[in-house]
PDB file of N, CA and C in Angstrom:
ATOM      1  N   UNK A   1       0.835  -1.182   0.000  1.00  0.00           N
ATOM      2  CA  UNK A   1       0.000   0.000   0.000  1.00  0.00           C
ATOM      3  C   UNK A   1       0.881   1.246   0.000  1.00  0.00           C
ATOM      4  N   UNK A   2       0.966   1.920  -1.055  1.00  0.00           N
ATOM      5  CA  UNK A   2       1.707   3.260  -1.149  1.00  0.00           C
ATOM      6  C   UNK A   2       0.881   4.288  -0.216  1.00  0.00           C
ATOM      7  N   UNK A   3       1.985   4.864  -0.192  1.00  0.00           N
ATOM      8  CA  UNK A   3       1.459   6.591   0.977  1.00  0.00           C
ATOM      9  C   UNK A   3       2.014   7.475   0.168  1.00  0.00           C
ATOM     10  N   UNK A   4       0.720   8.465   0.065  1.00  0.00           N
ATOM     11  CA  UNK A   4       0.576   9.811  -1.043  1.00  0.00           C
ATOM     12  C   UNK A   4       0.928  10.851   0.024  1.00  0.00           C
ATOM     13  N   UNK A   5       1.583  11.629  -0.262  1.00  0.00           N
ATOM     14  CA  UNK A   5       1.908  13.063   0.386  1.00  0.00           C
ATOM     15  C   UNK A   5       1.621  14.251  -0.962  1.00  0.00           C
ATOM     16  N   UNK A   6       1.159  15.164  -0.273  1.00  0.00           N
ATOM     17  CA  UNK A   6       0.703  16.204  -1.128  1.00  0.00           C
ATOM     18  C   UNK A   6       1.168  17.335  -0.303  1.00  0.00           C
ATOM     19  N   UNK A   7       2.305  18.317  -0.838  1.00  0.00           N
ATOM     20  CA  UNK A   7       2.956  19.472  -0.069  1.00  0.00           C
ATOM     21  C   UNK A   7       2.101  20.166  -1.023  1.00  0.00           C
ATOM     22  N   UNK A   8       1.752  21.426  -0.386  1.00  0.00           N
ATOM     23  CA  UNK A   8       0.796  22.419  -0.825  1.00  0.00           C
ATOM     24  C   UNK A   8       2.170  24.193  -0.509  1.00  0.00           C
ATOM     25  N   UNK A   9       3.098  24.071  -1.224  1.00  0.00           N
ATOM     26  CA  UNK A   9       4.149  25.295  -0.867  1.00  0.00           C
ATOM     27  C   UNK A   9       3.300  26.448  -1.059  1.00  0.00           C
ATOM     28  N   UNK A  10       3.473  27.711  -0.334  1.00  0.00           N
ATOM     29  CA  UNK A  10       3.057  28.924  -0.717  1.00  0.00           C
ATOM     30  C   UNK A  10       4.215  29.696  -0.152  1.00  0.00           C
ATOM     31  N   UNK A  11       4.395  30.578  -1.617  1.00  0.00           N
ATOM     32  CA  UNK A  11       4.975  31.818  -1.269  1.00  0.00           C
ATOM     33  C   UNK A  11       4.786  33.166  -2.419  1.00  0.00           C
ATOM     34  N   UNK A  12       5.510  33.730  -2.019  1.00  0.00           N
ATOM     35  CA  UNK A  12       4.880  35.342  -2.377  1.00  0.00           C
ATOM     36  C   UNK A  12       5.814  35.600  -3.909  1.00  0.00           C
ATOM     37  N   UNK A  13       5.383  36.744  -5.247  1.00  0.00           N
ATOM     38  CA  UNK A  13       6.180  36.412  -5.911  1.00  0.00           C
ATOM     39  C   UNK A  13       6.563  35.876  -6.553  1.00  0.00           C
ATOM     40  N   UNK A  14       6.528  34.667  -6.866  1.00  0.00           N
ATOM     41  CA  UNK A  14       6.558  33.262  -7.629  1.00  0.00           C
ATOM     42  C   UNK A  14       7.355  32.307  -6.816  1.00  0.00           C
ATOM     43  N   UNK A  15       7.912  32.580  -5.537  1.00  0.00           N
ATOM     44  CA  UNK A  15       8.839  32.170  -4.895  1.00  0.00           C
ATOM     45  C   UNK A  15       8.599  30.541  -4.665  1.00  0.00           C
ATOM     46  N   UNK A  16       7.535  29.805  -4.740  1.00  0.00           N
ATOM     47  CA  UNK A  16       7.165  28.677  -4.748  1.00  0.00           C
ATOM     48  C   UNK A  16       7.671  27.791  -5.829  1.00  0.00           C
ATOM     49  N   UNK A  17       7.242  28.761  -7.237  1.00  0.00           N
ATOM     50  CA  UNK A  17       8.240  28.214  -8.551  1.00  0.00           C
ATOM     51  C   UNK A  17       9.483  28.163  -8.257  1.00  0.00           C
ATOM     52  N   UNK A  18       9.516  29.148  -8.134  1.00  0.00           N
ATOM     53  CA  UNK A  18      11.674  29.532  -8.522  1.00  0.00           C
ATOM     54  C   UNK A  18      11.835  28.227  -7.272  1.00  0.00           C
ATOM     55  N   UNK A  19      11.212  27.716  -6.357  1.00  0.00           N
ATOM     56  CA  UNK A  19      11.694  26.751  -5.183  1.00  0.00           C
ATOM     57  C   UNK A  19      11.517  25.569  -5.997  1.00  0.00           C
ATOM     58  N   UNK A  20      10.568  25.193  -6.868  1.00  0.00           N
ATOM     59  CA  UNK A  20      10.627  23.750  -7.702  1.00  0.00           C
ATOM     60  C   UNK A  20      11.549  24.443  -8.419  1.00  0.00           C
ATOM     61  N   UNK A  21      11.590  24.883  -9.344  1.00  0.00           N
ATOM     62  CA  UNK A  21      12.887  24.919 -10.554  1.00  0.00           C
ATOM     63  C   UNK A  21      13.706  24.881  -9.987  1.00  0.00           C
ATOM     64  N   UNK A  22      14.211  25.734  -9.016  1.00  0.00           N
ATOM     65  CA  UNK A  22      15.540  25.093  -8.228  1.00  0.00           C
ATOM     66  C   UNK A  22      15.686  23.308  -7.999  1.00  0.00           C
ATOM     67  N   UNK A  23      14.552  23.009  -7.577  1.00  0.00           N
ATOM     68  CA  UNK A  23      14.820  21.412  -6.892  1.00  0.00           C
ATOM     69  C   UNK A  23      14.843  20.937  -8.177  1.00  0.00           C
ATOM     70  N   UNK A  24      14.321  21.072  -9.274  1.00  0.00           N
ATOM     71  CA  UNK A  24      14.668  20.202 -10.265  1.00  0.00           C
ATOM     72  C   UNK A  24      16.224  20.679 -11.235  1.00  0.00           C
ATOM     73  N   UNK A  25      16.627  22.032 -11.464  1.00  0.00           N
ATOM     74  CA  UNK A  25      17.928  22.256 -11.806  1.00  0.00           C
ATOM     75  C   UNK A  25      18.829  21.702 -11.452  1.00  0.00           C
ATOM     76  N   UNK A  26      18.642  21.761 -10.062  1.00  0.00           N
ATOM     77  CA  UNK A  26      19.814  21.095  -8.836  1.00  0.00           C
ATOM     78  C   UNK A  26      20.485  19.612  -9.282  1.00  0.00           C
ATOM     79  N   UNK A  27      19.130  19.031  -9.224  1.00  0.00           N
ATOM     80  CA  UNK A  27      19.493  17.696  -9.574  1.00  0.00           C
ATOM     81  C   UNK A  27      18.592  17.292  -8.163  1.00  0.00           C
ATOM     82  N   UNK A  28      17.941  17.930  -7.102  1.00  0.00           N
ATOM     83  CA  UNK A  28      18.057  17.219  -5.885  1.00  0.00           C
ATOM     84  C   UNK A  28      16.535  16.245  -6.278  1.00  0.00           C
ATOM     85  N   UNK A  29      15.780  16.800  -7.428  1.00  0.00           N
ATOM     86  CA  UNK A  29      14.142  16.096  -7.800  1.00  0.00           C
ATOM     87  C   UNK A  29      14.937  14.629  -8.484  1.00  0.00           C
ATOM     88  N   UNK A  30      15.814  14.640  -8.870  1.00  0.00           N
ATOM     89  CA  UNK A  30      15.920  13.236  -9.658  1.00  0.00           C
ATOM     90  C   UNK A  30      17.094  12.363  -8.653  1.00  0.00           C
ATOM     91  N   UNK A  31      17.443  13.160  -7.701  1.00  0.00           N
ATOM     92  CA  UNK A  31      18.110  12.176  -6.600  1.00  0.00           C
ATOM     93  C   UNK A  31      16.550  11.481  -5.353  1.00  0.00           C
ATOM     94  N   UNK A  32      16.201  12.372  -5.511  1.00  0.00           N
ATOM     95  CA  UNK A  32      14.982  12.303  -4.304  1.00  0.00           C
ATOM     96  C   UNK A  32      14.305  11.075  -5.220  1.00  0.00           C
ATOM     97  N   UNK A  33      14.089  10.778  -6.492  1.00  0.00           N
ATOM     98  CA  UNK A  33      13.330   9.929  -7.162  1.00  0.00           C
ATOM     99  C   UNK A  33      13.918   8.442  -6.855  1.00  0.00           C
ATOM    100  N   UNK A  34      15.590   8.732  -6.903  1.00  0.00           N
ATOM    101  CA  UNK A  34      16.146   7.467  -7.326  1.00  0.00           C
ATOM    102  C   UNK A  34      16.417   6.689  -5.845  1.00  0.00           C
ATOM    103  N   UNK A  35      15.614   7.570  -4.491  1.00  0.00           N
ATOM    104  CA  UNK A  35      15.911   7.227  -3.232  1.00  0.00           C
ATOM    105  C   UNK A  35      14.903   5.506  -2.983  1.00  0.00           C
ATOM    106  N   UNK A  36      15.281   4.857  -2.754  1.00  0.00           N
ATOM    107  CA  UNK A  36      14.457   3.934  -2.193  1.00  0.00           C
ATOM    108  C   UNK A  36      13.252   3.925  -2.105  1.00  0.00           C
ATOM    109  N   UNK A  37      12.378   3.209  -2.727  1.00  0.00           N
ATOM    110  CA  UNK A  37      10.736   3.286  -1.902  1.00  0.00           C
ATOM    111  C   UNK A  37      10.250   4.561  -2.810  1.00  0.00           C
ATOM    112  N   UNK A  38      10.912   5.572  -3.501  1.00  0.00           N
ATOM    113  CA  UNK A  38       9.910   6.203  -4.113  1.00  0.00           C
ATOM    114  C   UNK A  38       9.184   6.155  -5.453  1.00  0.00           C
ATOM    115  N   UNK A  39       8.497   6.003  -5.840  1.00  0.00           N
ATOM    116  CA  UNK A  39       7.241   5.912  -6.707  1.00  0.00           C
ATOM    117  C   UNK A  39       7.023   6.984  -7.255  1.00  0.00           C
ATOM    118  N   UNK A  40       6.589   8.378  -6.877  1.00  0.00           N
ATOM    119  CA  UNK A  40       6.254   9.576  -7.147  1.00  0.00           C
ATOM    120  C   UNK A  40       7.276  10.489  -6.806  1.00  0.00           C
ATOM    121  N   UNK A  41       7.266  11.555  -7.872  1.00  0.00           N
ATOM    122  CA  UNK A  41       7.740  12.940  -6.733  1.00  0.00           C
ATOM    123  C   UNK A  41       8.031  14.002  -7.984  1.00  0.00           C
ATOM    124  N   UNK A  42       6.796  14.291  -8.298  1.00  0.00           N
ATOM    125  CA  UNK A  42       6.303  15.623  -8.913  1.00  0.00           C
ATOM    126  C   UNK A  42       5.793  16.884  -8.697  1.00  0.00           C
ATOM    127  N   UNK A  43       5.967  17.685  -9.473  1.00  0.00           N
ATOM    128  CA  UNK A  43       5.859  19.438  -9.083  1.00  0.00           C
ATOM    129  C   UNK A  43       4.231  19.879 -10.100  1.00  0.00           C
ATOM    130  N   UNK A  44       3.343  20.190  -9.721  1.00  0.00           N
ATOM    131  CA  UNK A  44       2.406  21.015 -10.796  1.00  0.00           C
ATOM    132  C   UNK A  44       2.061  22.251  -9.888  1.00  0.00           C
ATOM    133  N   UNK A  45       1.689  22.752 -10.787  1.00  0.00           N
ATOM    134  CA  UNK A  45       0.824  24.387 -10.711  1.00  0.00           C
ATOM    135  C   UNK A  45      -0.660  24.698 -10.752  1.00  0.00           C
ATOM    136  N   UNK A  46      -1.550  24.913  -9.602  1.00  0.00           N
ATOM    137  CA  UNK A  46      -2.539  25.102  -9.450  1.00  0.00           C
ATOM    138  C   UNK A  46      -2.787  26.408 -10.625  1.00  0.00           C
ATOM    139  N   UNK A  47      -4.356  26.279 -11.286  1.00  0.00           N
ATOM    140  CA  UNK A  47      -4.187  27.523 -12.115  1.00  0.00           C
ATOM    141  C   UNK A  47      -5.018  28.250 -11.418  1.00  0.00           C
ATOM    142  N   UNK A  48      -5.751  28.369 -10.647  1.00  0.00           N
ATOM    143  CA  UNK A  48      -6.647  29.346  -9.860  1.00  0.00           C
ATOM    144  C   UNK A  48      -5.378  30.172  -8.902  1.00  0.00           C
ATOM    145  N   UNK A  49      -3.777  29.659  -8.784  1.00  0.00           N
ATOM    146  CA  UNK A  49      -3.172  29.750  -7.619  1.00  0.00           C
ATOM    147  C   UNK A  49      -1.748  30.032  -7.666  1.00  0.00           C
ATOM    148  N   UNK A  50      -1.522  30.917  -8.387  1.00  0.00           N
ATOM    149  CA  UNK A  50       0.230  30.803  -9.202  1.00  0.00           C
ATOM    150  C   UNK A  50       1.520  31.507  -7.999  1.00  0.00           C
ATOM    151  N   UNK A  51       0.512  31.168  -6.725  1.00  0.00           N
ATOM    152  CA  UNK A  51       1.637  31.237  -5.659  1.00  0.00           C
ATOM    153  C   UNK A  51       1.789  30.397  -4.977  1.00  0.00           C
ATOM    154  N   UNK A  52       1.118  28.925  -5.795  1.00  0.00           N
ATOM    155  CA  UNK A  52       0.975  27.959  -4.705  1.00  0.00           C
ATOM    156  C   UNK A  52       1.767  26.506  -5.463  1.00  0.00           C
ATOM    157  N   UNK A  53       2.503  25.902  -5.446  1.00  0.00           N
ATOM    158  CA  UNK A  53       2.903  24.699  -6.012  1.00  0.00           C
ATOM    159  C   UNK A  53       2.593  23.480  -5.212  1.00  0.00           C
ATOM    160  N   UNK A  54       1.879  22.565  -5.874  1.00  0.00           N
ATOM    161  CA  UNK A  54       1.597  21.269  -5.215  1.00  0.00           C
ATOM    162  C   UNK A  54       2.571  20.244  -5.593  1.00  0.00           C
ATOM    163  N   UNK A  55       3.191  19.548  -4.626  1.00  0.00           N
ATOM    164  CA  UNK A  55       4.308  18.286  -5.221  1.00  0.00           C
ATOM    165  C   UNK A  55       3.460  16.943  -4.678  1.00  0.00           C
ATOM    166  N   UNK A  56       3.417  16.258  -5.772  1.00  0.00           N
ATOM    167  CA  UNK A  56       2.618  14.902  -5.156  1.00  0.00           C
ATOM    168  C   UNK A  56       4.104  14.349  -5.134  1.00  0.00           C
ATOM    169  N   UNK A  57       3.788  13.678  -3.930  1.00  0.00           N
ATOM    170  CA  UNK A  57       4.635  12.369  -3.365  1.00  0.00           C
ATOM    171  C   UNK A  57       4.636  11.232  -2.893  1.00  0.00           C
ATOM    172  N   UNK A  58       4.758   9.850  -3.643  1.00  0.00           N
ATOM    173  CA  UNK A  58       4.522   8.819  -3.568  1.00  0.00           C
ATOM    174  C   UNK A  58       5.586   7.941  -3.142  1.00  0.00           C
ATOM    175  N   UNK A  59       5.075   7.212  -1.735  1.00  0.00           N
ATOM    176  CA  UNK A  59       6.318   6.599  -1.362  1.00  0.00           C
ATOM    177  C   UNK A  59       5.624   4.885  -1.031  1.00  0.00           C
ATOM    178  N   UNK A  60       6.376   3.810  -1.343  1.00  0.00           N
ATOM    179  CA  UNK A  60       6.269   2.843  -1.344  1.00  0.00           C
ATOM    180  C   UNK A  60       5.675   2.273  -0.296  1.00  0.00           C
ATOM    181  N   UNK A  61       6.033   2.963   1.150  1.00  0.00           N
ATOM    182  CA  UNK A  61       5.581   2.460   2.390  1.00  0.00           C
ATOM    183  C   UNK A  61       5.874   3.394   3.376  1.00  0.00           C
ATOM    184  N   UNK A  62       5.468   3.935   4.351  1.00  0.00           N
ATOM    185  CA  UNK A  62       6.027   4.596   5.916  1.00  0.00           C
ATOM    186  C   UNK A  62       7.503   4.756   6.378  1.00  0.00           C
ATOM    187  N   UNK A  63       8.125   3.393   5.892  1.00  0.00           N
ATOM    188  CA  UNK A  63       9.398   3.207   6.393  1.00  0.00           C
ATOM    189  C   UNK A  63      10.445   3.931   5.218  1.00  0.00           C
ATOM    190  N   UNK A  64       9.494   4.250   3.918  1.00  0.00           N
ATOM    191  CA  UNK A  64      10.566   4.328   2.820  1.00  0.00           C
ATOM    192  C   UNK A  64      10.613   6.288   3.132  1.00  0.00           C
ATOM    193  N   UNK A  65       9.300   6.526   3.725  1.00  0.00           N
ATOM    194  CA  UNK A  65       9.065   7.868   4.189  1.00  0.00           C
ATOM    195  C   UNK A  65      10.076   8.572   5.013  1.00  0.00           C
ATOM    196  N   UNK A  66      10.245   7.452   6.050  1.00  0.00           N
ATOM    197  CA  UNK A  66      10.792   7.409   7.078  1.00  0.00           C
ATOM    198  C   UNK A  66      12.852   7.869   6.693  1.00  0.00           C
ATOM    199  N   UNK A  67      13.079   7.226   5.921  1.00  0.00           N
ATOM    200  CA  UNK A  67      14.505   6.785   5.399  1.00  0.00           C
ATOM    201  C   UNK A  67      14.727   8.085   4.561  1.00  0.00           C
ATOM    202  N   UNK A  68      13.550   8.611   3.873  1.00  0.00           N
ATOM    203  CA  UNK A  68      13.954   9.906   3.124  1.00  0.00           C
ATOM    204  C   UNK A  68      13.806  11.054   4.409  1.00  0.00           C
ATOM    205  N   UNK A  69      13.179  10.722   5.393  1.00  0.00           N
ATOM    206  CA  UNK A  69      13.263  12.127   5.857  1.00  0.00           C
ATOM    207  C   UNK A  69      14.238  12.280   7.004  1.00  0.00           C
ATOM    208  N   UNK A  70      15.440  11.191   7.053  1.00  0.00           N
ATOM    209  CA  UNK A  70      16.705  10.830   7.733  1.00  0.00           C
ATOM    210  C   UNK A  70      17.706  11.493   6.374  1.00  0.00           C
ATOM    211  N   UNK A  71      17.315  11.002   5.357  1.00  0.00           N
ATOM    212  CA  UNK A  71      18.416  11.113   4.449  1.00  0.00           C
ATOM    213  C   UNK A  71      19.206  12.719   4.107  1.00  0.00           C
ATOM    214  N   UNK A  72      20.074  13.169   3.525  1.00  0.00           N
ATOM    215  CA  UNK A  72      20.686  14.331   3.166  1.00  0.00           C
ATOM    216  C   UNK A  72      19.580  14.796   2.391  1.00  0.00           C
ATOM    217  N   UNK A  73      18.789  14.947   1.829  1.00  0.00           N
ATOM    218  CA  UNK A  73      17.739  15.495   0.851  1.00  0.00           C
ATOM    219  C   UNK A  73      17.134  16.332   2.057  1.00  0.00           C
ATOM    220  N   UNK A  74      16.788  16.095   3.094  1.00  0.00           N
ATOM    221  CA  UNK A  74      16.053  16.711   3.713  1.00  0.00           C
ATOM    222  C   UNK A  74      16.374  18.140   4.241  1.00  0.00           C
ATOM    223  N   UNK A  75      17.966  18.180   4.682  1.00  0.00           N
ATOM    224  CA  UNK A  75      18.318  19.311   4.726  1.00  0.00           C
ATOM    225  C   UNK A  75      18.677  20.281   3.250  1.00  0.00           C
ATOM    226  N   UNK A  76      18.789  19.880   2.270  1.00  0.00           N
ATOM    227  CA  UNK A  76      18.951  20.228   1.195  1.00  0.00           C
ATOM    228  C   UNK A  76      16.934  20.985   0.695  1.00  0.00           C
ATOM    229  N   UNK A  77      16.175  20.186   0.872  1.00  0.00           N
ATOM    230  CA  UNK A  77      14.572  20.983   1.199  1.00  0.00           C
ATOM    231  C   UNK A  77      14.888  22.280   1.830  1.00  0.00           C
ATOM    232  N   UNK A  78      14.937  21.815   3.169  1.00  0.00           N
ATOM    233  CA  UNK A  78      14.717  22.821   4.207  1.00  0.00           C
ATOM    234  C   UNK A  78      15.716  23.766   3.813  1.00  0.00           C
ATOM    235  N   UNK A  79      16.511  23.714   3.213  1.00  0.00           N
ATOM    236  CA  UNK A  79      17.704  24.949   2.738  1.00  0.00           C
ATOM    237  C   UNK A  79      16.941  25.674   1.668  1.00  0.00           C
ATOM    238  N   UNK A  80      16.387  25.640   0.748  1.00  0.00           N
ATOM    239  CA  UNK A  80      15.451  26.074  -0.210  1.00  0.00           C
ATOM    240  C   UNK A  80      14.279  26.673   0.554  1.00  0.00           C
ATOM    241  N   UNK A  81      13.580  25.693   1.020  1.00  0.00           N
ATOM    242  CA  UNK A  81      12.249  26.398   1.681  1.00  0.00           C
ATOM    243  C   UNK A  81      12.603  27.933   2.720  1.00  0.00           C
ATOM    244  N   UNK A  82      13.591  28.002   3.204  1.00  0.00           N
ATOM    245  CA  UNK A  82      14.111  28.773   3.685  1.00  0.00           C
ATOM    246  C   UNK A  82      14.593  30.137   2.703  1.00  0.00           C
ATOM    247  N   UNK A  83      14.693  29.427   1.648  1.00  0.00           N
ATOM    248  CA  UNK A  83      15.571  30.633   0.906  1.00  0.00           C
ATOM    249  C   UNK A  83      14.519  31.327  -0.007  1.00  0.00           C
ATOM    250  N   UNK A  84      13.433  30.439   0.323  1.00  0.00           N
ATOM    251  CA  UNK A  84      12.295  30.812  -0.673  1.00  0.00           C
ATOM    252  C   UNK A  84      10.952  31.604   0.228  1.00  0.00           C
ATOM    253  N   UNK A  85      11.285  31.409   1.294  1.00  0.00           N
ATOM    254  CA  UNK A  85      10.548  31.553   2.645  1.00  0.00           C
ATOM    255  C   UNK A  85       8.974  31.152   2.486  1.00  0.00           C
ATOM    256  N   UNK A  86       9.005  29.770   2.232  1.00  0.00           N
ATOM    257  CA  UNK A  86       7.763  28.933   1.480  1.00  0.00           C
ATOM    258  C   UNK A  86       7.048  28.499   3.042  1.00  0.00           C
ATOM    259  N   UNK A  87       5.889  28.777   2.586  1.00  0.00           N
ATOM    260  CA  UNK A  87       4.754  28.106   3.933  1.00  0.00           C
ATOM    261  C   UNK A  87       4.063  26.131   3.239  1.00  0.00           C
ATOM    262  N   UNK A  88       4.124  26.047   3.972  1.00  0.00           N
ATOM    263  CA  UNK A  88       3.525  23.994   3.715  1.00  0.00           C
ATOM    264  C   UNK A  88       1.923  23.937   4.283  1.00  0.00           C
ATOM    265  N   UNK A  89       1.353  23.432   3.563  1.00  0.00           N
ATOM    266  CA  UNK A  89       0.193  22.643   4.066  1.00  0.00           C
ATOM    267  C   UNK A  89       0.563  21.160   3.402  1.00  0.00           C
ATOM    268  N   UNK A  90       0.133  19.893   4.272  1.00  0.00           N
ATOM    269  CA  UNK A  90       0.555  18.620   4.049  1.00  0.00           C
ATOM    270  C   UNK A  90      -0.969  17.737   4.030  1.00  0.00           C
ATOM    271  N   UNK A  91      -1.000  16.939   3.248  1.00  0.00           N
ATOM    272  CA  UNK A  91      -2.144  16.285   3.368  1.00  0.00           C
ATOM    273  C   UNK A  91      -1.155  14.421   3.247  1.00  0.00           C
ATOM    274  N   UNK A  92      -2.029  13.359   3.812  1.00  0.00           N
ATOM    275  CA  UNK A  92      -1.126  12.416   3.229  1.00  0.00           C
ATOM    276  C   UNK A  92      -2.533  11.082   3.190  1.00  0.00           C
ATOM    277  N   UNK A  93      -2.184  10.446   2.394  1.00  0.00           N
ATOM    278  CA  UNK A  93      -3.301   9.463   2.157  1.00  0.00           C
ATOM    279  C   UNK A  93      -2.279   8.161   2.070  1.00  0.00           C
ATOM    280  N   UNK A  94      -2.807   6.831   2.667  1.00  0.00           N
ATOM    281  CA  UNK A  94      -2.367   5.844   2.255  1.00  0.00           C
ATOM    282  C   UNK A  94      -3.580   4.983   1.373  1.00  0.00           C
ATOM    283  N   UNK A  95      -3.036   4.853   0.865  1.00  0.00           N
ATOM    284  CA  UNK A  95      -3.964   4.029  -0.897  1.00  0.00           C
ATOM    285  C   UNK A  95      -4.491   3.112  -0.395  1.00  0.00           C
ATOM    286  N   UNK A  96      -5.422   2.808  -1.049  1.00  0.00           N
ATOM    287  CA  UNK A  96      -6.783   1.665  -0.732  1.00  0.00           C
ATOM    288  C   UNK A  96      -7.417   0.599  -2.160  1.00  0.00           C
ATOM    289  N   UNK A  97      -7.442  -0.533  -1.700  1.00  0.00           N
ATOM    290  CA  UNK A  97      -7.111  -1.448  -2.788  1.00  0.00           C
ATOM    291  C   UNK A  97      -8.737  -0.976  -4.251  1.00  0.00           C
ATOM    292  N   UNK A  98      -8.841  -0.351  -5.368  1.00  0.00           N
ATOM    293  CA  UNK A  98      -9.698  -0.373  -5.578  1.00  0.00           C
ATOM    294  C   UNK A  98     -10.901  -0.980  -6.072  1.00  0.00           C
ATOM    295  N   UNK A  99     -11.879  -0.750  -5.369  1.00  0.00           N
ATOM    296  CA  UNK A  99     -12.683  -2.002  -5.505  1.00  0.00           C
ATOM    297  C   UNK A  99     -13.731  -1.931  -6.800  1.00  0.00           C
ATOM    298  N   UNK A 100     -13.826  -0.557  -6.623  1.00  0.00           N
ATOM    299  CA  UNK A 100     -14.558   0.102  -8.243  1.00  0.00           C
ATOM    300  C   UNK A 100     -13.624  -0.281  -9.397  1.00  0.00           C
ATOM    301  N   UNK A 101     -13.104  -0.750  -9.486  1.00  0.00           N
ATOM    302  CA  UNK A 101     -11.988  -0.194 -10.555  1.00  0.00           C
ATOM    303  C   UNK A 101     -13.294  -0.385 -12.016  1.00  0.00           C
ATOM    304  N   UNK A 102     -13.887  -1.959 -11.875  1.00  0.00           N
ATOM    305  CA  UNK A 102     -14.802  -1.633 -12.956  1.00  0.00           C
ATOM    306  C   UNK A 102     -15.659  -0.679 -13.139  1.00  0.00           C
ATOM    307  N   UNK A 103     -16.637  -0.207 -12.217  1.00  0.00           N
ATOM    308  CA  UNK A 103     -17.757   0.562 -12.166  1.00  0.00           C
ATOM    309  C   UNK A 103     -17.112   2.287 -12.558  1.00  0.00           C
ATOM    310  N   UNK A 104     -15.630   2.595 -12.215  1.00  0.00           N
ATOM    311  CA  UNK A 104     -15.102   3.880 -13.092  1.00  0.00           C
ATOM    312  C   UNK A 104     -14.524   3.442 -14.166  1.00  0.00           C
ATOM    313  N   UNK A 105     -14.457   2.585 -14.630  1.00  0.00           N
ATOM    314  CA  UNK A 105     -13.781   2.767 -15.810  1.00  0.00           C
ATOM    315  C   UNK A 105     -14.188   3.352 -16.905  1.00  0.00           C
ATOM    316  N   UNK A 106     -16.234   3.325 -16.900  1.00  0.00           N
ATOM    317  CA  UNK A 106     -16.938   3.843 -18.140  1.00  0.00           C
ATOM    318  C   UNK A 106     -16.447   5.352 -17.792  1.00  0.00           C
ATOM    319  N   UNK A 107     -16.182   5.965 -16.907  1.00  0.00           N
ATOM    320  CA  UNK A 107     -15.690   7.779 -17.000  1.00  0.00           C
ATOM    321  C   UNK A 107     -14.068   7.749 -17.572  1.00  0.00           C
ATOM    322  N   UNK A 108     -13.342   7.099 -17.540  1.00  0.00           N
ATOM    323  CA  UNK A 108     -12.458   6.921 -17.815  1.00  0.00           C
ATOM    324  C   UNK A 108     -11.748   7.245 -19.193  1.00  0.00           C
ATOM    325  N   UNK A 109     -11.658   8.049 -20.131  1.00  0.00           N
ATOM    326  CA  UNK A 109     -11.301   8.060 -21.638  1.00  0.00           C
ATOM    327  C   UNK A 109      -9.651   7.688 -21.806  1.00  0.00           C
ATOM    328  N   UNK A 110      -9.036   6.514 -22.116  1.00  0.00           N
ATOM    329  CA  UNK A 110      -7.478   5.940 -22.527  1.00  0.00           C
ATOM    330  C   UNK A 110      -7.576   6.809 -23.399  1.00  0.00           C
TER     331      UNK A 110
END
């Protein structure tokens, strides 16, 4: 069962962007990918919200959560969020086996 994290960054300015483009210039978005246990770890742009960046984050299990937020990446975040002076809202879901999968599929367009 994967665990979804959803960082909700806000800052003033565009300062939320310039904080993903940094993490992905850096290199630190495609080290954070290649960490153990992760699945996800993407940047989009709310369009009602162009001070707000949402990063979905998908991690394999709790423990793989656990291991990234021990690891050097973390202070390498918090060095950015700082420099960007970004506010967090966190939401986190752990996934649930789906049982609809047939009954959505007719909304579904491949």
């Amino acid at each position: 069962m994967s665990v979804i994290v959803n960082i909700y960054y806000r800052g003033k300015n565009g300062a939320a962007r310039a904080f993903a483009e940094e993490m992905t210039a850096s290199g630190t978005v495609d080290r954070i990918r290649a960490e153990e246990g992760n699945e996800r770890y993407e940047y989009f742009f709310p369009m009602s919200d162009p001070e707000t960046v949402l990063l979905i984050d998908r991690w394999h299990d709790e423990a793989a959560i656990d291991a990234h937020h021990a690891s050097p990446m973390m202070s390498v975040i918090a060095r950015l969020r700082e420099k960007y002076d970004l506010r967090m809202t966190v939401e986190k879901f752990v996934e649930a086996p789906d049982t609809d999968a047939e009954k959505d599929a007719r909304f579904i367009r491949k």
